[in-house]
Protein backbone atom coordinates (compact mmCIF):
# COMPACT_ATOMS: atom_id res chain seq x y z
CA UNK A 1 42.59 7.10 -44.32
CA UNK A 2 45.95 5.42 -44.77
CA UNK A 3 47.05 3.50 -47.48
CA UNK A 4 49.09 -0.25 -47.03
CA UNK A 5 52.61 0.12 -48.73
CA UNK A 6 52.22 -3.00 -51.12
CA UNK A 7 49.07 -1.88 -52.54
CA UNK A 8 50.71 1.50 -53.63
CA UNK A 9 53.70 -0.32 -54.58
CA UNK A 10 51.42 -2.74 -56.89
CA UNK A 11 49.29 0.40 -57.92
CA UNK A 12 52.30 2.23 -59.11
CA UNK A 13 54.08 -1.12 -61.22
CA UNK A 14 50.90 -1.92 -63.00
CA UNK A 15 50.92 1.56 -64.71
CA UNK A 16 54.36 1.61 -65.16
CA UNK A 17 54.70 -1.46 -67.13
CA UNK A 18 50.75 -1.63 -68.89
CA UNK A 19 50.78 -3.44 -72.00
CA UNK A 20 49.47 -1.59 -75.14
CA UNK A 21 46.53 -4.15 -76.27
CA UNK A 22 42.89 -3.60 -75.80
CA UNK A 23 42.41 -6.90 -73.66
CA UNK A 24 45.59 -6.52 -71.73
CA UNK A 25 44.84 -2.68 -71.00
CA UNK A 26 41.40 -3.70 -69.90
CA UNK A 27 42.88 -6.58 -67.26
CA UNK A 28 45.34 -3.68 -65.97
CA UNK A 29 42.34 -1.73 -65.43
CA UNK A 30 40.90 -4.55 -63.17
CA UNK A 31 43.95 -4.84 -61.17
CA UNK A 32 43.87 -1.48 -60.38
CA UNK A 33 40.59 -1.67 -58.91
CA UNK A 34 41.05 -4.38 -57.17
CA UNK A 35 44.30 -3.15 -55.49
CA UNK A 36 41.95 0.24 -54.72
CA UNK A 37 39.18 -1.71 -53.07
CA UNK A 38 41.91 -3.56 -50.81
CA UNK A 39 42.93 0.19 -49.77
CA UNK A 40 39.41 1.83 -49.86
CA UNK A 41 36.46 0.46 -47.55
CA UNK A 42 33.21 -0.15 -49.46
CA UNK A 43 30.73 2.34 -48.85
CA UNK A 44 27.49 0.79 -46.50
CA UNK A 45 24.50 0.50 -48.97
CA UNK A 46 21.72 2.43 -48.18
CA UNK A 47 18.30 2.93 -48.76
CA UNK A 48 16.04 5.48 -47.13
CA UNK A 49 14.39 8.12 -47.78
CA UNK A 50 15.32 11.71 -46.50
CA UNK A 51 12.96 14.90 -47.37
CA UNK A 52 12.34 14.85 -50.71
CA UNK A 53 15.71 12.72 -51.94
CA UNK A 54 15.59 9.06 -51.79
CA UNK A 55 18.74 7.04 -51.81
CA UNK A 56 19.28 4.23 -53.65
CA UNK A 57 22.19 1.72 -53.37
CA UNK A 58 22.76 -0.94 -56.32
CA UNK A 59 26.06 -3.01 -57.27
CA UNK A 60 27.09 -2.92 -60.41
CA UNK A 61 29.50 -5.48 -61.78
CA UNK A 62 32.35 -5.06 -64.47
CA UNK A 63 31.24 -7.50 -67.31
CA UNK A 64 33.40 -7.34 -70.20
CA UNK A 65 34.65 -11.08 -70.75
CA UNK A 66 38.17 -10.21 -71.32
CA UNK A 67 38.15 -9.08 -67.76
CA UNK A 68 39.22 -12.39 -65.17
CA UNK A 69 36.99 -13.09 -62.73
CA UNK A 70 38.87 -12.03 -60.00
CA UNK A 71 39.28 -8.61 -61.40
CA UNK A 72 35.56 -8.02 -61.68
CA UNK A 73 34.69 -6.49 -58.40
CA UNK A 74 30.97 -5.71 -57.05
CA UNK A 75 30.91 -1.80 -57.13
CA UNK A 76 28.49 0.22 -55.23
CA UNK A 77 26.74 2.73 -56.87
CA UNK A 78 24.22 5.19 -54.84
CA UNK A 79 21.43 7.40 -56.76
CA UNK A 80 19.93 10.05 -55.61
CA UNK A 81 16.20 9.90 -56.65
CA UNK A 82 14.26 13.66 -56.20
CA UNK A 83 10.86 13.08 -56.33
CA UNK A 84 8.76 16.25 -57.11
CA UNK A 85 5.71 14.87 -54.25
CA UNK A 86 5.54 16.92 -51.28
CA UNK A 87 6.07 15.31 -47.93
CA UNK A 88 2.89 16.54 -46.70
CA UNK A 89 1.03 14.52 -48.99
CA UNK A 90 2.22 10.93 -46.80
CA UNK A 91 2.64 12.32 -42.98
CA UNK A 92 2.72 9.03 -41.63
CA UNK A 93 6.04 8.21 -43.73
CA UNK A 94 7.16 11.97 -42.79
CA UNK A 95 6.83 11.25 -38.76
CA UNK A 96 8.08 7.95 -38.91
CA UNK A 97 11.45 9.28 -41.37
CA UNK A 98 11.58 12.26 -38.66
CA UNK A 99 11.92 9.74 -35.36
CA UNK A 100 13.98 7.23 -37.55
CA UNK A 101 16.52 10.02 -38.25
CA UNK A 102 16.17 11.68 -34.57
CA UNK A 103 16.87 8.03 -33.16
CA UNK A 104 20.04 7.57 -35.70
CA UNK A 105 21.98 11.04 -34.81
CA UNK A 106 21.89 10.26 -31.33
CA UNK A 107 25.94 9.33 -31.43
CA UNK A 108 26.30 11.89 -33.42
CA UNK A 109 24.86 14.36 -31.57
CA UNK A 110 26.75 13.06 -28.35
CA UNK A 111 29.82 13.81 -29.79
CA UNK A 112 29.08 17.11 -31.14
CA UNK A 113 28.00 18.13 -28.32
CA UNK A 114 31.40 17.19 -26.30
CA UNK A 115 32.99 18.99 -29.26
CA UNK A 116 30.75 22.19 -28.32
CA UNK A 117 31.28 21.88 -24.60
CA UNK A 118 34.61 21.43 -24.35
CA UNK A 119 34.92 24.65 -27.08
CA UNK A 120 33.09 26.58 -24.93
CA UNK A 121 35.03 26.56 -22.05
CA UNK A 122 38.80 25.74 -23.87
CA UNK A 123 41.20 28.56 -23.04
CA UNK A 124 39.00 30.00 -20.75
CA UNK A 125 41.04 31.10 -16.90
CA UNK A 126 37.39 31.68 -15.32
CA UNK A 127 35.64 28.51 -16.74
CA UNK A 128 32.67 27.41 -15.87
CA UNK A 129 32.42 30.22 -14.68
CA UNK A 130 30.61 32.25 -17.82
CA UNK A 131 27.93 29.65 -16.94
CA UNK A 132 26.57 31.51 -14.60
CA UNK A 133 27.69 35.19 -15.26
CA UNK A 134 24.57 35.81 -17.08
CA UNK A 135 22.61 35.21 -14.30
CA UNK A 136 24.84 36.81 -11.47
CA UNK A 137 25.63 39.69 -13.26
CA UNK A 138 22.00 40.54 -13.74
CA UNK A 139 20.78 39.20 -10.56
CA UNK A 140 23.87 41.88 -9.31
CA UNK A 141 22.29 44.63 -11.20
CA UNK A 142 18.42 43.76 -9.93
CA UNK A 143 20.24 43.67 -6.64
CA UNK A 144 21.83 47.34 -6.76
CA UNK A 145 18.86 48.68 -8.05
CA UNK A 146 16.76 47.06 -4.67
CA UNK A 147 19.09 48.42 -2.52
CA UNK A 148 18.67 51.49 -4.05
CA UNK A 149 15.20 51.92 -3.86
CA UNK A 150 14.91 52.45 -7.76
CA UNK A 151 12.95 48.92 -7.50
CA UNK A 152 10.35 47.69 -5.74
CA UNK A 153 10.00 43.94 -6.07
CA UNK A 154 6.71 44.03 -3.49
CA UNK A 155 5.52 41.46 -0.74
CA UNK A 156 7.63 38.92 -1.21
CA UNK A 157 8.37 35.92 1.35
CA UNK A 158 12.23 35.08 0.87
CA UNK A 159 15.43 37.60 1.05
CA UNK A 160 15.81 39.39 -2.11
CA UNK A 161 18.51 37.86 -3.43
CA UNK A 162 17.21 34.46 -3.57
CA UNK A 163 13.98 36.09 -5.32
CA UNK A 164 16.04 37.43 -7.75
CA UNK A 165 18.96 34.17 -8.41
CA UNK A 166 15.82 32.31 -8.66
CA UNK A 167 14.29 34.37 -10.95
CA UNK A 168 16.72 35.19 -13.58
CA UNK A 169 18.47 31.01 -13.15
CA UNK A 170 15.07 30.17 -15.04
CA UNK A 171 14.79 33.21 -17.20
CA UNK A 172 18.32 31.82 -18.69
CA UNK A 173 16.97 28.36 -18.93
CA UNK A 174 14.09 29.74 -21.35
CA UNK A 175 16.91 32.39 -23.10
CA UNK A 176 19.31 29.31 -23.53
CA UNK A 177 16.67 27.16 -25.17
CA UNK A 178 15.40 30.56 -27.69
CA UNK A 179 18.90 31.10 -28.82
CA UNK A 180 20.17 27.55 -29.37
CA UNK A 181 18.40 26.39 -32.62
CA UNK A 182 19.79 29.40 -34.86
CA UNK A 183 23.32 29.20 -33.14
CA UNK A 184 23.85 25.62 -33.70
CA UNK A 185 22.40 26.23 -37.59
CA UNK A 186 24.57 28.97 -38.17
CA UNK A 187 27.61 27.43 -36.48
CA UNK A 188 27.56 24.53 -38.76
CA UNK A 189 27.09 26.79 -41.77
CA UNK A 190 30.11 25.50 -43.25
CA UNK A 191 29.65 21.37 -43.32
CA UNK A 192 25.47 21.78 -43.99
CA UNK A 193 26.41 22.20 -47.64
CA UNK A 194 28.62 19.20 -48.05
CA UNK A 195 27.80 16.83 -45.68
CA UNK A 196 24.51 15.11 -45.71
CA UNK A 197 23.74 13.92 -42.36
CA UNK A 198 20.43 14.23 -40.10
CA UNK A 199 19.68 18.34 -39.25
CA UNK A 200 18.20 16.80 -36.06
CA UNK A 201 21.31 15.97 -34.53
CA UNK A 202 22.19 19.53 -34.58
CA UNK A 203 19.00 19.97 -32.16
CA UNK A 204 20.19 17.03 -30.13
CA UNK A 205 23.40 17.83 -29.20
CA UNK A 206 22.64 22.27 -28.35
CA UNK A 207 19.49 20.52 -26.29
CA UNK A 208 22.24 18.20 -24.10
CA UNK A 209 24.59 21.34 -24.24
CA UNK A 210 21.98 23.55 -22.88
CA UNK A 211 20.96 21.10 -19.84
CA UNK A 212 25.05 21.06 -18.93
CA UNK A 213 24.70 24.99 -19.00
CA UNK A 214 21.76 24.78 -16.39
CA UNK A 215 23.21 21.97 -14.29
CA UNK A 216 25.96 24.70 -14.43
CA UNK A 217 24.15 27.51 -13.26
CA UNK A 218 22.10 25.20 -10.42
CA UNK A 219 25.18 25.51 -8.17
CA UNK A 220 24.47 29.37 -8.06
CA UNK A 221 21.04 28.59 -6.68
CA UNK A 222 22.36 26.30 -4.35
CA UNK A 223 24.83 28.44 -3.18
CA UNK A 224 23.02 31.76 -2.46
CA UNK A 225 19.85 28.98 -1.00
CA UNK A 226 22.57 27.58 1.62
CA UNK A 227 23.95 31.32 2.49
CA UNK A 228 21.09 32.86 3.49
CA UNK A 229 19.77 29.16 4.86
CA UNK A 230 16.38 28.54 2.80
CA UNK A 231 15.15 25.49 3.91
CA UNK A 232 13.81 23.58 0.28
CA UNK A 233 10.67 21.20 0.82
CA UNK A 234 10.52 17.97 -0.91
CA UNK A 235 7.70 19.38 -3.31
CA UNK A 236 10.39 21.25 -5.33
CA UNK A 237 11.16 17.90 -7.20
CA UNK A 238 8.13 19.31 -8.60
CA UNK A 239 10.18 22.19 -10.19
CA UNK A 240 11.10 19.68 -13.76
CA UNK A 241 7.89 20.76 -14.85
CA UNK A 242 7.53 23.95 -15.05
CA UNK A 243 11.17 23.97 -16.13
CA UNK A 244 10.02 21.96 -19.01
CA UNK A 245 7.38 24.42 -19.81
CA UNK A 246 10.16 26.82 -20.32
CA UNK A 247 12.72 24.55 -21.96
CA UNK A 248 9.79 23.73 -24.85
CA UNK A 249 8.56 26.99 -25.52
CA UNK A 250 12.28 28.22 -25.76
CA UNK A 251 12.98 25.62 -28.51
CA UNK A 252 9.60 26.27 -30.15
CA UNK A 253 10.23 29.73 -31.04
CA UNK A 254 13.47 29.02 -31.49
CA UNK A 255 12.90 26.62 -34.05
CA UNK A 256 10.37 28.25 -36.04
CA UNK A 257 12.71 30.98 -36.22
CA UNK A 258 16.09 29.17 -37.92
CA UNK A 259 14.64 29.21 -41.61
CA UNK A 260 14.42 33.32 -41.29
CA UNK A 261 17.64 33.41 -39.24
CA UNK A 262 19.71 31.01 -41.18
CA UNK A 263 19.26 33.57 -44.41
CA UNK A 264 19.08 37.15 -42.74
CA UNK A 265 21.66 37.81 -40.25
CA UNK A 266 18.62 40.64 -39.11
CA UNK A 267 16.58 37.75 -37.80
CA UNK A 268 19.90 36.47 -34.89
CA UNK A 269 20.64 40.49 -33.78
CA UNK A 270 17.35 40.96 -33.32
CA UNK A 271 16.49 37.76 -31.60
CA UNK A 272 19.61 38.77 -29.22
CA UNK A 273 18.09 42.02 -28.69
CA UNK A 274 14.76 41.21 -27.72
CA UNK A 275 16.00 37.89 -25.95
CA UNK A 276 18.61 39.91 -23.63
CA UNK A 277 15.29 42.91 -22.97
CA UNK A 278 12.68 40.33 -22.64
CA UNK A 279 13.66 40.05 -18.67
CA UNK A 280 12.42 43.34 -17.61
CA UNK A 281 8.80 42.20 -18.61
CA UNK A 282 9.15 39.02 -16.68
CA UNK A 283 8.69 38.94 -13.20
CA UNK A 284 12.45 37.31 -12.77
CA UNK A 285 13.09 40.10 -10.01
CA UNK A 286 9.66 41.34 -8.94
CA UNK A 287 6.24 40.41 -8.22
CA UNK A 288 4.35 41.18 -11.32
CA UNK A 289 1.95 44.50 -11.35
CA UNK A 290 -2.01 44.59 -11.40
CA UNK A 291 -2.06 48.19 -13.33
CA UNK A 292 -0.46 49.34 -15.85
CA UNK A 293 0.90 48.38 -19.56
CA UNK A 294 3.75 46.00 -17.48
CA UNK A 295 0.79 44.45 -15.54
CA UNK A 296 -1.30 43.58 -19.15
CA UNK A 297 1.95 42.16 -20.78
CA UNK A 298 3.33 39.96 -17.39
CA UNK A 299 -0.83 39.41 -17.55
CA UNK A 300 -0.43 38.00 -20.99
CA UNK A 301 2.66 36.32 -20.83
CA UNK A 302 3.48 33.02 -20.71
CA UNK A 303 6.44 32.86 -19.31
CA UNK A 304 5.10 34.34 -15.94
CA UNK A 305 3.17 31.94 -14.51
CA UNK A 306 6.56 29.43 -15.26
CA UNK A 307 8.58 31.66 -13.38
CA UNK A 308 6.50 32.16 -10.59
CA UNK A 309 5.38 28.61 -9.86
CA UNK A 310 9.89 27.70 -10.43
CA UNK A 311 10.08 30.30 -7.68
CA UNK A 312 7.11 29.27 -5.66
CA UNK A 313 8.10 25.51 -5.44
CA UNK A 314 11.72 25.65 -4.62
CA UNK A 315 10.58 28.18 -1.72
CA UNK A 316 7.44 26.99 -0.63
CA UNK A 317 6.96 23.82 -2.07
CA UNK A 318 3.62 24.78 -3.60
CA UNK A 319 2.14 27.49 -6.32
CA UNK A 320 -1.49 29.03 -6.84
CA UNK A 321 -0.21 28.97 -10.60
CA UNK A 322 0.70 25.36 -10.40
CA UNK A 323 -2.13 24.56 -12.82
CA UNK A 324 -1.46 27.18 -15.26
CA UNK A 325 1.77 25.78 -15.50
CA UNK A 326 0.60 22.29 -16.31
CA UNK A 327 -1.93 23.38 -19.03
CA UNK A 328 1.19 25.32 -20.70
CA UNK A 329 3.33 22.34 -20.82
CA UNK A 330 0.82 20.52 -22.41
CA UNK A 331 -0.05 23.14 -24.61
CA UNK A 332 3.69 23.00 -25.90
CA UNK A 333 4.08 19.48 -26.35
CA UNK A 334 2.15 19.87 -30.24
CA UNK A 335 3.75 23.17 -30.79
CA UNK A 336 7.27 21.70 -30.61
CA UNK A 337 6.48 19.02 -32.96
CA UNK A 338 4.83 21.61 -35.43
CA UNK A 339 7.89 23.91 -35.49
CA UNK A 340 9.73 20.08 -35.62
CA UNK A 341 8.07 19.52 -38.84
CA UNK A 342 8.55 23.11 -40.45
CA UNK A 343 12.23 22.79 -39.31
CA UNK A 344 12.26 19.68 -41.28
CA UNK A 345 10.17 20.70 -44.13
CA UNK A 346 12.45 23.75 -44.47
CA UNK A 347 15.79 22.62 -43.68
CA UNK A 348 16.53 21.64 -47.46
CA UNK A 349 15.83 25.17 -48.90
CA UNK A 350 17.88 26.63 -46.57
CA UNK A 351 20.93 24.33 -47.25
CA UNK A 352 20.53 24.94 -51.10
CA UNK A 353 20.68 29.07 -50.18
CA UNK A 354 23.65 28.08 -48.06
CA UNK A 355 25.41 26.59 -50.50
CA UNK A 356 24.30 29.10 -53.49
């Protein structure tokens, strides 16, 4: 914010030479303002709602008659109205506040998320590079162990390596989404506090961050698909969905988990633990078992039959577990919005502890 010399310059006389009468001292007073409101743009008024603080915007004018007219300036004065009602008790007003505020970060969130991006990767001599190192360096590992004969991935119908790329690309997609909702919380630690701004652009701008990571980490699967010369059928346009299967339930638990992770550091190690673990009992780099406690949790486990039918259509083009996959993704269409709605619900406790 920069200041115009002549309103400094004006600023600075009228306190220098300010008469000593009541009347005169007032007028002063007015001049002042008026010179500040030349250098200051007014604030927009407002008036919305947001959780359980509404925000009210009124103009107030100066109206002592010794004052000029000219020196009695509209001033805008915004109140912040708590109201002790939950939001539960009007959910239509609570949806339609939550899309109203998810529309209205939408620039905001764009330019976080440039902000994040180009973070990521400043200062960096490999790059884009630690896109895909995840996923190489355990599809590497997978691949040692194969050749090996420490694992036995079973009948499978492509080379093992593209089993495997395949495998752990989409098992990132799903780890990408988990972690994202407590890293972008706990990354803006700092400004949640003092700036009052919608939480949901947070959400926006790690969810358009996470699909550059992926885009990222497609030209691996590209790349080890055109070395050992898999031909891809025109069915694996097919593969958005069950990639959205994975991308939802990632965010889901993700987001149920920021109000515990945003308050005990236990909640994000852990997470990391588990989330780094969790692709051993996935069949990302082997066909999953029929016996055994592996076989009753890859049984059990959602994320298999969204692996398997990622894998199945960029190879084959088709997938026995095809329908399985679209019953999941429709499953986690209402379970996003729920953990939406705690998120919001919660997001102004945790702020307070923040702060505290």
């Amino acid at each position: 914010m920069k200041c115009s010399a002549d309103s400094s310059i004006g600023i600075q006389r009228s306190l220098r030479h300010a008469p000593c009468s009541t009347s005169a001292v007032i007028a002063q007073i007015g001049e002042i303002y008026t010179a500040f409101r030349r250098i200051l743009p007014p604030d927009p008024a407002t008036s919305r709602g947001y959780g359980a603080v509404h925000l009210r915007s009124r103009e107030l004018a100066m109206t002592d008659s010794t004052i000029p007219v000219v020196a009695r300036p509209l001033m805008q004065v915004t109140t912040a109205v708590y109201t002790p009602d939950p939001q539960l008790r009007t959910p239509g007003r609570l949806v339609r506040e939550m899309f109203r505020d998810l529309a209205a970060s939408r620039e905001l969130a764009w330019r976080l998320c440039i902000r994040n991006i180009a973070a990521q990767y400043r200062q960096s001599a490999l790059g884009y590079f630690w896109a895909v190192a995840s996923p190489l360096m355990t599809s590497v590992l997978f691949i040692l162990l194969n050749s090996a004969n420490l694992l036995r991935p079973g009948d499978i119908d492509v080379p093992y390596p593209v089993y495997v790329i395949l495998g752990t690309v989409a098992f990132a997609f799903f780890q990408d989404a988990l972690n994202m909702p407590l890293n972008v919380v706990t990354g803006a630690r700092g400004i949640l506090p003092k700036i009052n701004f919608p939480r949901e652009a947070l959400l926006l701008a790690g969810l358009a961050q996470i699909l550059f990571n992926f885009a990222v980490k497609t030209t691996l699967v590209i790349g080890i698909l055109l070395v050992f010369r898999v031909r891809v059928p025109i069915t694996a346009v097919l593969v958005v969905i069950p990639l959205t299967g994975l991308l939802l339930i990632g965010l889901a638990v993700g987001i149920l988990l920021v109000p515990f992770g945003a308050l005990f550091q236990d909640v994000g190690h852990a997470l990391g633990v588990v989330a780094s673990s969790l692709v051993f009992l996935t069949p990302a780099a082997y066909t999953p078992p029929r016996e055994g406690l592996l076989g009753l949790i890859t049984a059990w486990s959602p994320l298999t039959p969204l692996i398997l039918t990622t894998r199945d259509l960029i190879v084959l083009g088709t997938s026995i577990h095809f329908a399985t996959t679209a019953m999941l993704v429709a499953a986690s269409i209402p379970v996003v919005f729920f953990a939406w709605v705690a998120f919001r619900l919660a997001m102004p406790i945790v702020v307070e502890r923040m702060g505290s």
